[in-house]
N, C-alpha and C. Protein backbone atom coordinates (compact mmCIF):
# COMPACT_ATOMS: atom_id res chain seq x y z
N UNK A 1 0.83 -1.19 0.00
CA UNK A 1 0.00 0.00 0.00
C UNK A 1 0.87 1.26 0.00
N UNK A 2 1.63 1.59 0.50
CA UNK A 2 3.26 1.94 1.14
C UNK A 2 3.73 2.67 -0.57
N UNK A 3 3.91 0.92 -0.57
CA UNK A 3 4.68 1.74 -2.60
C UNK A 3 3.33 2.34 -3.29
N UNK A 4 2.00 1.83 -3.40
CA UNK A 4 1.06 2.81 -4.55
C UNK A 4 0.97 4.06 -3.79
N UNK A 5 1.46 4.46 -2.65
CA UNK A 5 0.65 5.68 -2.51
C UNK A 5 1.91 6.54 -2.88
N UNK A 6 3.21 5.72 -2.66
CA UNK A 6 4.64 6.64 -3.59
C UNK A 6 4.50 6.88 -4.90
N UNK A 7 3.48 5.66 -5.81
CA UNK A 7 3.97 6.04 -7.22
C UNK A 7 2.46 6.34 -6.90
N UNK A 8 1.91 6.63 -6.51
CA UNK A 8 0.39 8.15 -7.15
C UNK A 8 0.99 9.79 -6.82
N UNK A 9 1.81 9.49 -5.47
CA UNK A 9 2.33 10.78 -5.16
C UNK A 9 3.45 11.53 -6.32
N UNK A 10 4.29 10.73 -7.00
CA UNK A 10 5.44 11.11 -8.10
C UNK A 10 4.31 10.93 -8.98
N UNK A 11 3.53 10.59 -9.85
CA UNK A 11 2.42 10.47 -10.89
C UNK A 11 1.68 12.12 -10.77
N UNK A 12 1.41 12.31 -9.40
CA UNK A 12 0.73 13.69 -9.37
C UNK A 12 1.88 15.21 -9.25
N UNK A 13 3.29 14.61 -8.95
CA UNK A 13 4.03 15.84 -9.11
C UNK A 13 4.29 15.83 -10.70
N UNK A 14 4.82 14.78 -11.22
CA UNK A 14 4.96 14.80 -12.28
C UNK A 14 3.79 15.75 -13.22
N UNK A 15 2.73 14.91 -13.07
CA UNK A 15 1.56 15.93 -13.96
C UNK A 15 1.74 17.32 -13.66
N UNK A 16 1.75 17.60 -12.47
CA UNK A 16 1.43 19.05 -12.21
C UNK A 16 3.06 19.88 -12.71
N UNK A 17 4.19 18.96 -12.56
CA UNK A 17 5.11 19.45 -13.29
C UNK A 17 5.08 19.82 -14.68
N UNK A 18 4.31 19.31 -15.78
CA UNK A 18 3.69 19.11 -16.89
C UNK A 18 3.02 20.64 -16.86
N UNK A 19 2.41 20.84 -15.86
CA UNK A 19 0.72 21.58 -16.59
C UNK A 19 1.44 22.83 -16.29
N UNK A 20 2.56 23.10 -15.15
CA UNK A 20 3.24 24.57 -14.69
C UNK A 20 4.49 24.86 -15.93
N UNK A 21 4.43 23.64 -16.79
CA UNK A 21 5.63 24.50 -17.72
C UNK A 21 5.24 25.61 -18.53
N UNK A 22 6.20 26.73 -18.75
CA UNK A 22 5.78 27.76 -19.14
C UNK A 22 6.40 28.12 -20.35
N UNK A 23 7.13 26.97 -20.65
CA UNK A 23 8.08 27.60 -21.72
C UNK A 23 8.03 26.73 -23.07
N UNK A 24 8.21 26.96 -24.52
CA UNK A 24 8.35 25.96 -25.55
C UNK A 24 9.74 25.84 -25.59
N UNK A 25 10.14 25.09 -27.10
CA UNK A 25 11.66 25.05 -27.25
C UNK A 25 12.37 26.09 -27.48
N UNK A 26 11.46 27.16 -28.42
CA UNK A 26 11.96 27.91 -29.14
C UNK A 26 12.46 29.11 -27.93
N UNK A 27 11.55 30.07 -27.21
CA UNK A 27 11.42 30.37 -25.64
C UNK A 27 12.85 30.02 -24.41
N UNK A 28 12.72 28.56 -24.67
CA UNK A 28 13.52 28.10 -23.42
C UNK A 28 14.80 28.54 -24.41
N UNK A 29 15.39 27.98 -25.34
CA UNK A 29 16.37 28.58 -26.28
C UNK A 29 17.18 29.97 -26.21
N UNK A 30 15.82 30.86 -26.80
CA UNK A 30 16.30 32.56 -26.26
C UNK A 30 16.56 32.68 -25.12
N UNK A 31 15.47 32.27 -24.15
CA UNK A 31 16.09 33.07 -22.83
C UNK A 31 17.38 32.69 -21.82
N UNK A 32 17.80 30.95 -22.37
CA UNK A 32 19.00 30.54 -22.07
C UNK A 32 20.05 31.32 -22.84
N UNK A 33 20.36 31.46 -24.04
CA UNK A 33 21.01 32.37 -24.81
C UNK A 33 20.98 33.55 -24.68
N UNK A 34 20.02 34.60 -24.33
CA UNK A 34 19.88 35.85 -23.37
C UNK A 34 20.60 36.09 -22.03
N UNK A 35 20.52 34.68 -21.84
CA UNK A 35 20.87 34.80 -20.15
C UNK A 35 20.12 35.64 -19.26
N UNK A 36 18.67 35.19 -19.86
CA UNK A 36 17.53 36.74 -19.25
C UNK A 36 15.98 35.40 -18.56
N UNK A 37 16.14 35.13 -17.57
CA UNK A 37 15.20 33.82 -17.40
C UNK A 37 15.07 33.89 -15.77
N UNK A 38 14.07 32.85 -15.42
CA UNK A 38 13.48 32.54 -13.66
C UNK A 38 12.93 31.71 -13.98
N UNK A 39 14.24 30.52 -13.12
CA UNK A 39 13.76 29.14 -12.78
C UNK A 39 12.64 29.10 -11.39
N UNK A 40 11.74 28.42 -11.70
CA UNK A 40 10.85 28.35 -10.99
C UNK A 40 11.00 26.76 -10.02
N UNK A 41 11.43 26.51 -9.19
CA UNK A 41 11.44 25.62 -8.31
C UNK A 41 10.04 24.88 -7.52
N UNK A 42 9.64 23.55 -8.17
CA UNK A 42 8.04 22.77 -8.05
C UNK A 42 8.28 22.11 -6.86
N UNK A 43 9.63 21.33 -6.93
CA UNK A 43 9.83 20.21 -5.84
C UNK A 43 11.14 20.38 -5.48
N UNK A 44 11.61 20.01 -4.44
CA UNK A 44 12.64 19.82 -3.45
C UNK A 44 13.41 18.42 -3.03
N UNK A 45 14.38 18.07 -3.20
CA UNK A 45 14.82 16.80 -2.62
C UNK A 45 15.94 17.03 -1.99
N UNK A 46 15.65 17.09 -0.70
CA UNK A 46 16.82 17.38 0.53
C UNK A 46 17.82 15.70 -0.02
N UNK A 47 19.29 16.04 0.41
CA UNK A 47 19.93 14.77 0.54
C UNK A 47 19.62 14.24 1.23
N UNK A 48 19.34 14.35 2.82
CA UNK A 48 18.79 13.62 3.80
C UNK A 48 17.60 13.04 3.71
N UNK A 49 16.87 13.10 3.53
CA UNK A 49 15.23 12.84 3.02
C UNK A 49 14.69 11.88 3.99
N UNK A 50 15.81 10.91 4.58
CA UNK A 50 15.03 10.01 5.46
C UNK A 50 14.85 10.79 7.06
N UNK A 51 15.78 11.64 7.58
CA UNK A 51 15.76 12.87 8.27
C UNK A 51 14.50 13.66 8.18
N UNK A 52 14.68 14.54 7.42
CA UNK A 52 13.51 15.30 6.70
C UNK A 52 12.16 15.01 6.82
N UNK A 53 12.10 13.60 6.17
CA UNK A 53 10.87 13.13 6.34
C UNK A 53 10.31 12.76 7.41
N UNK A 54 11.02 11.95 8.82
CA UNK A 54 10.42 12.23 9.89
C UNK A 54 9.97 13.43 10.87
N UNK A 55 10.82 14.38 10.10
CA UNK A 55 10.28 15.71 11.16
C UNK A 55 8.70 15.87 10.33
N UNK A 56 8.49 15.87 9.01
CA UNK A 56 7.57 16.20 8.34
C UNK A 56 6.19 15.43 8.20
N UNK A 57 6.80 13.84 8.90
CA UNK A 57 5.69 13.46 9.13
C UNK A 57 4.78 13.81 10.33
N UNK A 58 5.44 14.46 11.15
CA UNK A 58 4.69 14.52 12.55
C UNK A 58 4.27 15.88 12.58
N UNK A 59 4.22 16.45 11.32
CA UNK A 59 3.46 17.37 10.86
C UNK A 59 1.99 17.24 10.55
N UNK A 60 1.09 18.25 10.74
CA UNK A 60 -0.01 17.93 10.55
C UNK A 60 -0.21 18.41 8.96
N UNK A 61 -1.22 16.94 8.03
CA UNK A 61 -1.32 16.73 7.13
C UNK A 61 -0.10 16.53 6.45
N UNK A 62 0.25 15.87 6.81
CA UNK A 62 1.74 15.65 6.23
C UNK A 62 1.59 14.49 4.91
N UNK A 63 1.89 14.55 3.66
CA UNK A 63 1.43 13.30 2.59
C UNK A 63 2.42 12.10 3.26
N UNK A 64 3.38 11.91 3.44
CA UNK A 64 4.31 10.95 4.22
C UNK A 64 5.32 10.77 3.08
N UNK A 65 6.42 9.94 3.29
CA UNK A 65 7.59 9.74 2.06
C UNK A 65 8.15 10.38 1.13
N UNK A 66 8.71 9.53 0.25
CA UNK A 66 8.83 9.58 -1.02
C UNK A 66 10.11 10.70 -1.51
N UNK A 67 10.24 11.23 -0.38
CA UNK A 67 12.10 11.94 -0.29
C UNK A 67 11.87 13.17 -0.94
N UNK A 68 10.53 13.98 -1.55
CA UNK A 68 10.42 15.08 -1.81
C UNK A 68 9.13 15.66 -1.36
N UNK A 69 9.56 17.00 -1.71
CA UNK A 69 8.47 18.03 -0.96
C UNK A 69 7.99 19.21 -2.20
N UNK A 70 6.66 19.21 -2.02
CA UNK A 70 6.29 19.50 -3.50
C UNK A 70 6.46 21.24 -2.75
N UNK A 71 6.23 21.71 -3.57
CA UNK A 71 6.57 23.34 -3.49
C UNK A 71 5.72 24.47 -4.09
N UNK A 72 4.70 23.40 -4.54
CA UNK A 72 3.56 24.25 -5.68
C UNK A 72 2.91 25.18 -4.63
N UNK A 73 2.76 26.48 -4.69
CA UNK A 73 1.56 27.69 -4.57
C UNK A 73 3.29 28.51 -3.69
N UNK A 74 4.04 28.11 -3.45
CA UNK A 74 5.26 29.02 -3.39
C UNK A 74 6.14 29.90 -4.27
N UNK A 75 6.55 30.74 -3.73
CA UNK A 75 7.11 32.08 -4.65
C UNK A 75 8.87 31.64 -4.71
N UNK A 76 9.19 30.23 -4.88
CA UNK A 76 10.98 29.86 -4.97
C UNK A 76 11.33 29.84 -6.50
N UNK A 77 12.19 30.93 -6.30
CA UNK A 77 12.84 30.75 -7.79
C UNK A 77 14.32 31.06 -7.70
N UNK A 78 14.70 31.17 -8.74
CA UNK A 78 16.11 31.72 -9.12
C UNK A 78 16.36 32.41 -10.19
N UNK A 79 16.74 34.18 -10.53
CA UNK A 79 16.90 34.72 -11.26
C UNK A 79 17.99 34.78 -11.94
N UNK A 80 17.99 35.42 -13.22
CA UNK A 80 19.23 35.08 -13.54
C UNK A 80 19.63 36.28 -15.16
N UNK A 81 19.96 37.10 -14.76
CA UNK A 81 20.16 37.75 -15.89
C UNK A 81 21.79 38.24 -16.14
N UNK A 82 22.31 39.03 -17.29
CA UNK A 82 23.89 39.09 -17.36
C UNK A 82 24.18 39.79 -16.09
N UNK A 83 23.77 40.43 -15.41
CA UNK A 83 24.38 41.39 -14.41
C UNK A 83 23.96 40.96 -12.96
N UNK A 84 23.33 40.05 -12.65
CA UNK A 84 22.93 39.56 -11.60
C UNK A 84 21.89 37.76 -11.14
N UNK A 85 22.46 37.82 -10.46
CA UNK A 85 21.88 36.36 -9.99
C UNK A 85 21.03 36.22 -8.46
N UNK A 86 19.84 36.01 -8.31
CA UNK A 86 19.29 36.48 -6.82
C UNK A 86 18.27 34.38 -7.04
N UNK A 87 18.49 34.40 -6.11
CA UNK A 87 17.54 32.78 -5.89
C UNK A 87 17.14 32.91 -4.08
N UNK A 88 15.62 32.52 -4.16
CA UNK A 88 15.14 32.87 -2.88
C UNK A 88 14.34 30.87 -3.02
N UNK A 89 15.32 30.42 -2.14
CA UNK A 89 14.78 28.71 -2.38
C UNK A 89 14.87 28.08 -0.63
N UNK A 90 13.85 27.25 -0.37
CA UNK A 90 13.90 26.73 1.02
C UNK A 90 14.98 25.70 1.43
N UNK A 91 15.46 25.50 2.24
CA UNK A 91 16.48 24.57 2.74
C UNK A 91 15.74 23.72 3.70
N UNK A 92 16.07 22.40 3.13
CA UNK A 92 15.81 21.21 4.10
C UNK A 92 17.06 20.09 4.26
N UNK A 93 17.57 19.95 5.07
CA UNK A 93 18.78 19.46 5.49
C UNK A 93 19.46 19.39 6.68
N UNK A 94 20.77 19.28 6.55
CA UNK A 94 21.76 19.53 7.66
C UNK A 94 22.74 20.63 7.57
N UNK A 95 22.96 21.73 8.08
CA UNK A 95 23.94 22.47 8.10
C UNK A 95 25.17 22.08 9.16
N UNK A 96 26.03 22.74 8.29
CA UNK A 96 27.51 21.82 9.06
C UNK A 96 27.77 23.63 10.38
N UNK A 97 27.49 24.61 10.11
CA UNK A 97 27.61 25.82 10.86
C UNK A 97 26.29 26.45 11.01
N UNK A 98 26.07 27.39 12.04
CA UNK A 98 24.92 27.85 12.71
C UNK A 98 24.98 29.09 11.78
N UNK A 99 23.54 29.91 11.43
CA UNK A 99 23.47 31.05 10.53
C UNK A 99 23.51 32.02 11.91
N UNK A 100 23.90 33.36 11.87
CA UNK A 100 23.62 33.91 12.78
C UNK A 100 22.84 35.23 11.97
N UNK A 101 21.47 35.53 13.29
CA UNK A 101 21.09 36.53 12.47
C UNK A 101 19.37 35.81 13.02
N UNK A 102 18.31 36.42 12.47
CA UNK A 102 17.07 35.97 13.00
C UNK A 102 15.94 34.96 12.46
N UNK A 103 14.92 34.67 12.53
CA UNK A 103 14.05 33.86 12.08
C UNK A 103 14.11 33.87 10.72
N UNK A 104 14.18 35.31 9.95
CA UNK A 104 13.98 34.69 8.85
C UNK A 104 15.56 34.33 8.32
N UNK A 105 16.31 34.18 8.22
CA UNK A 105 17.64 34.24 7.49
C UNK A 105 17.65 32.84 7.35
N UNK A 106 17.07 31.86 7.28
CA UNK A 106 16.82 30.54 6.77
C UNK A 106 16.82 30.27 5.03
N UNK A 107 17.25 29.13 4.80
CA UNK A 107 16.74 29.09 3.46
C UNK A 107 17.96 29.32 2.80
N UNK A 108 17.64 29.43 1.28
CA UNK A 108 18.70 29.78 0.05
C UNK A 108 18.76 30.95 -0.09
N UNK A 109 19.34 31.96 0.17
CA UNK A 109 18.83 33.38 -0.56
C UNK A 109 20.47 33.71 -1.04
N UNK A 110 20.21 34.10 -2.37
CA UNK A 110 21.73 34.94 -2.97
C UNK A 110 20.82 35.95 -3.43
N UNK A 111 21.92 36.93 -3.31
CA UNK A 111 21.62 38.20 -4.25
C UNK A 111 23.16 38.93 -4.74
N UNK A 112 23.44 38.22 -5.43
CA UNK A 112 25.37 38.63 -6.14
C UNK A 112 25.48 39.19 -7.43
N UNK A 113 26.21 40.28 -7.65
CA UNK A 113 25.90 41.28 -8.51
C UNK A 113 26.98 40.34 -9.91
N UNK A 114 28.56 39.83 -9.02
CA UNK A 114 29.48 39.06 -9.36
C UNK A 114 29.42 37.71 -9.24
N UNK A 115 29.68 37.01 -10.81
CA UNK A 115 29.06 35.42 -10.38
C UNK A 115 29.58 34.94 -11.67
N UNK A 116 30.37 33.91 -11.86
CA UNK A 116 30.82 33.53 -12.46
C UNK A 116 29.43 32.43 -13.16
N UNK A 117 29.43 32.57 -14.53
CA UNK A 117 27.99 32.05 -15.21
C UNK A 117 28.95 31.07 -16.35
N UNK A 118 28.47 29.70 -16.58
CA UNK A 118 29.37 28.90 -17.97
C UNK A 118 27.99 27.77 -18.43
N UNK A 119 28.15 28.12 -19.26
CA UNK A 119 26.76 27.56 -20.31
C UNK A 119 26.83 26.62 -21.19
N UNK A 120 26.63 25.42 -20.89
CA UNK A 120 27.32 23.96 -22.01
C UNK A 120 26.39 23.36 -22.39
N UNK A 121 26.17 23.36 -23.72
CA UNK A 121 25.49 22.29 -24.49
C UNK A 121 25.08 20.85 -24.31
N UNK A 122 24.10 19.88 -23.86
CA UNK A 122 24.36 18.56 -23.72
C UNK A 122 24.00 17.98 -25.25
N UNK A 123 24.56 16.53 -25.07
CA UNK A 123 24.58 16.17 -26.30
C UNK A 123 23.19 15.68 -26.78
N UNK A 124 22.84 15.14 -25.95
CA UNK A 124 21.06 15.30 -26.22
C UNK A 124 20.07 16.47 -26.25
N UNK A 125 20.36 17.13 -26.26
CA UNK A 125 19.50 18.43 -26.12
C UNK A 125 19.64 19.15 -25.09
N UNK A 126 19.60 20.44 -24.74
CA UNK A 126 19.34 20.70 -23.01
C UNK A 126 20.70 21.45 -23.07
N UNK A 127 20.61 22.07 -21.62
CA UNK A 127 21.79 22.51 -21.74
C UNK A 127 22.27 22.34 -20.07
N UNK A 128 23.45 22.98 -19.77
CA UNK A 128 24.23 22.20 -18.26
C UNK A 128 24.40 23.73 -18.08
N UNK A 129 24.17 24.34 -17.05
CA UNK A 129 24.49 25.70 -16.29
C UNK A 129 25.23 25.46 -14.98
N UNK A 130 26.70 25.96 -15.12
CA UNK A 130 26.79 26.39 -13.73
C UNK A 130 27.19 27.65 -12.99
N UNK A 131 26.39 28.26 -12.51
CA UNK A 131 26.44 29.50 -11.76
C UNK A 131 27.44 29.46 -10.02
N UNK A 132 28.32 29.82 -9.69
CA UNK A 132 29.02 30.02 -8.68
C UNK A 132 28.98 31.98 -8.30
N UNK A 133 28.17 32.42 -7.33
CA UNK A 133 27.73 33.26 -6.92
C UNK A 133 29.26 34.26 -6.34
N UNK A 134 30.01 35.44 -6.04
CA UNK A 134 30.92 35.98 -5.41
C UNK A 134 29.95 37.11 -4.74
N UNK A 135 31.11 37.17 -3.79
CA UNK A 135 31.06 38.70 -2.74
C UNK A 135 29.30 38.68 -2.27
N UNK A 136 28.55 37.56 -1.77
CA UNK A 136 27.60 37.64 -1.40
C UNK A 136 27.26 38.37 -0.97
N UNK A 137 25.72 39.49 -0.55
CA UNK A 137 25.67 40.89 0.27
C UNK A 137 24.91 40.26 1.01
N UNK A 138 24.00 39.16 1.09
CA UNK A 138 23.24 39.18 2.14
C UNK A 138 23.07 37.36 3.17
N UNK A 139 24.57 37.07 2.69
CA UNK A 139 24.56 35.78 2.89
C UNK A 139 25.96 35.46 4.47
N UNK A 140 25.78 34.53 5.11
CA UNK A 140 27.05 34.74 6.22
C UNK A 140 28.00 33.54 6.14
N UNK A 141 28.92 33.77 5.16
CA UNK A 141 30.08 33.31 4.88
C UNK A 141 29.76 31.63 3.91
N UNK A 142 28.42 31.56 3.25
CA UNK A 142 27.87 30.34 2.66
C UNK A 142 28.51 30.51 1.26
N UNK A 143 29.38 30.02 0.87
CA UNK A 143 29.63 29.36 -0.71
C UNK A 143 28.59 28.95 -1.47
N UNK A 144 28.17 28.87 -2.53
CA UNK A 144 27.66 28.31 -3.17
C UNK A 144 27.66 28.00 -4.64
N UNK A 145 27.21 26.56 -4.69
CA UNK A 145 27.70 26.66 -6.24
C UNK A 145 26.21 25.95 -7.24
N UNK A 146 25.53 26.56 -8.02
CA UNK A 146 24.67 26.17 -9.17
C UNK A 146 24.87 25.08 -9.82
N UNK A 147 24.16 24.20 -10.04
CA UNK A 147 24.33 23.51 -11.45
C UNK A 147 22.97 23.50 -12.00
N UNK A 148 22.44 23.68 -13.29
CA UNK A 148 20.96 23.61 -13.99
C UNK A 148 21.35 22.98 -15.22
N UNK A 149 20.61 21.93 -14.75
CA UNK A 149 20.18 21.15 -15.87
C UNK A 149 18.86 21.46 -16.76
N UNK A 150 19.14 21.49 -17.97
CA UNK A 150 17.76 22.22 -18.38
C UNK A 150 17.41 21.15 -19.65
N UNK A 151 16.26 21.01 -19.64
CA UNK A 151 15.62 20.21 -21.40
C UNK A 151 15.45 20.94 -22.38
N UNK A 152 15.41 20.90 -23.37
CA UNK A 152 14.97 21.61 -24.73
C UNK A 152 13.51 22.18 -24.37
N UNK A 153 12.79 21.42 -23.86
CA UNK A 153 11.19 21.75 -22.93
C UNK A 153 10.76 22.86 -22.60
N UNK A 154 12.26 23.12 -21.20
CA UNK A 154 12.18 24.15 -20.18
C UNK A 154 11.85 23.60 -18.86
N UNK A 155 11.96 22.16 -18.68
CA UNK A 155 12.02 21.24 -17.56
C UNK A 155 13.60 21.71 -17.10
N UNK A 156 13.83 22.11 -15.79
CA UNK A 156 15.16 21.83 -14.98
C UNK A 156 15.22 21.05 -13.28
N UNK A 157 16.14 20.60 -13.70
CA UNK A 157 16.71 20.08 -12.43
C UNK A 157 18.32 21.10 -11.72
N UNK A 158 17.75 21.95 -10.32
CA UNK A 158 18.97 22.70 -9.74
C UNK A 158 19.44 22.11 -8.73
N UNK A 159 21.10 21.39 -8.59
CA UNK A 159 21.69 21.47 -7.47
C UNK A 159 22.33 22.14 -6.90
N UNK A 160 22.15 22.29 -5.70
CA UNK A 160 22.64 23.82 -4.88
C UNK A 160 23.81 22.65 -3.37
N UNK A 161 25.05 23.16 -4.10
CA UNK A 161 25.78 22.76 -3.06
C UNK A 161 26.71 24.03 -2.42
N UNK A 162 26.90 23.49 -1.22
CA UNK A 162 27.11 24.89 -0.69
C UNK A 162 28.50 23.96 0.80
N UNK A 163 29.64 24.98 0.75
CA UNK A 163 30.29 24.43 1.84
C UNK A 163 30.01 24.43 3.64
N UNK A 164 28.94 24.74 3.81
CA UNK A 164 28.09 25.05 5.08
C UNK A 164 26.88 23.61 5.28
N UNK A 165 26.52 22.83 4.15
CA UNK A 165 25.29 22.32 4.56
C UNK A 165 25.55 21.36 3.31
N UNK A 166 24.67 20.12 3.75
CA UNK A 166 24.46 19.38 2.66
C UNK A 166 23.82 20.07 1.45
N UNK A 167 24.06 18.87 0.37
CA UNK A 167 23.20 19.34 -1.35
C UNK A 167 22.30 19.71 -0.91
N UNK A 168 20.85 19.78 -1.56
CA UNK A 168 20.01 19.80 -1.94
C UNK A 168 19.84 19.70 -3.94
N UNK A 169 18.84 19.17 -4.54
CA UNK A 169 18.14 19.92 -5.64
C UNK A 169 16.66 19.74 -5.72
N UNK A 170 16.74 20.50 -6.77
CA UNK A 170 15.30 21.29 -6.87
C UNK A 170 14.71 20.96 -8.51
N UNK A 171 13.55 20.48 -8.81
CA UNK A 171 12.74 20.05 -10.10
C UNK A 171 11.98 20.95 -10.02
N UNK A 172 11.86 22.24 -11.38
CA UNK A 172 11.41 22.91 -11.59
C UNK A 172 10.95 23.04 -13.34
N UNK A 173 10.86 24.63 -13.51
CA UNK A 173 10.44 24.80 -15.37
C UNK A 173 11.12 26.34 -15.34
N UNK A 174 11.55 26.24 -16.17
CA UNK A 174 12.06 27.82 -16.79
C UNK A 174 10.96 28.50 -17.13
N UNK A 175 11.12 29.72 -16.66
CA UNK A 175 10.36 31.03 -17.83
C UNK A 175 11.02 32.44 -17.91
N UNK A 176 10.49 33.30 -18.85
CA UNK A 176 10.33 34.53 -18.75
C UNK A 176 10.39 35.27 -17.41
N UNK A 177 11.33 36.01 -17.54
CA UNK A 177 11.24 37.01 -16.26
C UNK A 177 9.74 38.13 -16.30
N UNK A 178 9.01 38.28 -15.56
CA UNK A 178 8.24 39.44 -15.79
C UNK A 178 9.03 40.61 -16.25
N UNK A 179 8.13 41.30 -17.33
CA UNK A 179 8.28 42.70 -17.15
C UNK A 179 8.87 43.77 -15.97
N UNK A 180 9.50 44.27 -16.16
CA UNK A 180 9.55 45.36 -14.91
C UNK A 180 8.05 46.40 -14.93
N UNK A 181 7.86 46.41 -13.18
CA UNK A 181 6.24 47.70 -13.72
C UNK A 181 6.93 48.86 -13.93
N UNK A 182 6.21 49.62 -14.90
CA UNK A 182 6.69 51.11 -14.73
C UNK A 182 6.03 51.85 -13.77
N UNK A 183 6.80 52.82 -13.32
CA UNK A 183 5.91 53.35 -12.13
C UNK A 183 5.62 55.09 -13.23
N UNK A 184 4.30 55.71 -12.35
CA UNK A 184 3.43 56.84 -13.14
C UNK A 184 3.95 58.24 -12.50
């Protein structure tokens, strides 16, 4: 019973991974080649997961298992244009050092003006990103390093390793950055 309710639970991220893509080939193409895009982050898979998952079961309504945590009706993404890189993504894991600083300073957050960006072709389609963030402004002494895997689609997979805390990655979809509003 155990395993069908794992493969209905991956059956229903999957779909809903499906129905939130926002991007075609042509789309995911430019805005990788722009370097003008916001990965949108659906699901989460802490390395720990067997960790994770017991704190989360003794949560109320908790779905149980399955080593990820869906992320749908949340605002986690990662920006990414030539002059800047900002990703606001949740952390579930182990940190190897204590953050200092208050309730909210949890989580992924970069905002680096300097960031080393390298963009590789896979041989199947898709392309391999890795972003390594410098001179963090709002981060306390966390490294971090990108990798995005992306499909011809606009399906990605982000791992976020960092010298403070275990991996994590993240199953998401590329899109379009909004517009900037103009103000009147």
């Amino acid at each position: 019973m155990k395993h069908l309710k794992n493969l209905l639970t991956l059956a229903l991220i999957f779909t809903s991974i499906h129905v939130f893509s926002q991007t075609d080939k042509a789309t995911t193409q430019r805005i990788i080649e722009a370097q003008n895009y916001v990965f949108v982050a659906t699901t989460a898979f802490p390395l720990n997961s067997v960790d994770v998952n017991a704190v989360l079961n003794k949560m109320a309504g908790s779905m149980g298992g399955g080593g990820s945590i869906p992320l749908t009706g949340s605002n986690y993404d990662v920006k990414v244009t030539k002059d800047s890189l900002a990703a606001y993504l949740p952390y579930y894991g182990r940190a190897y050092t204590a953050r200092i600083g208050g309730i909210n300073d949890g989580g992924i957050k970069i905002n680096a003006k300097e960031f080393k960006y390298k963009t590789q072709k896979r041989r199947k389609g898709g392309w391999i990103i890795t972003m390594n963030p410098k001179n963090l402004t709002n981060d306390y002494n966390y490294n971090y390093n990108l990798t995005l895997t992306v499909t011809p689609n606009g399906y990605g997979t982000l791992s976020v390793n960092s010298n403070n805390q275990q991996s994590i990655s993240f199953n998401g979809y590329m899109a379009e950055p909004e517009p900037a509003k103009k103000s009147i």
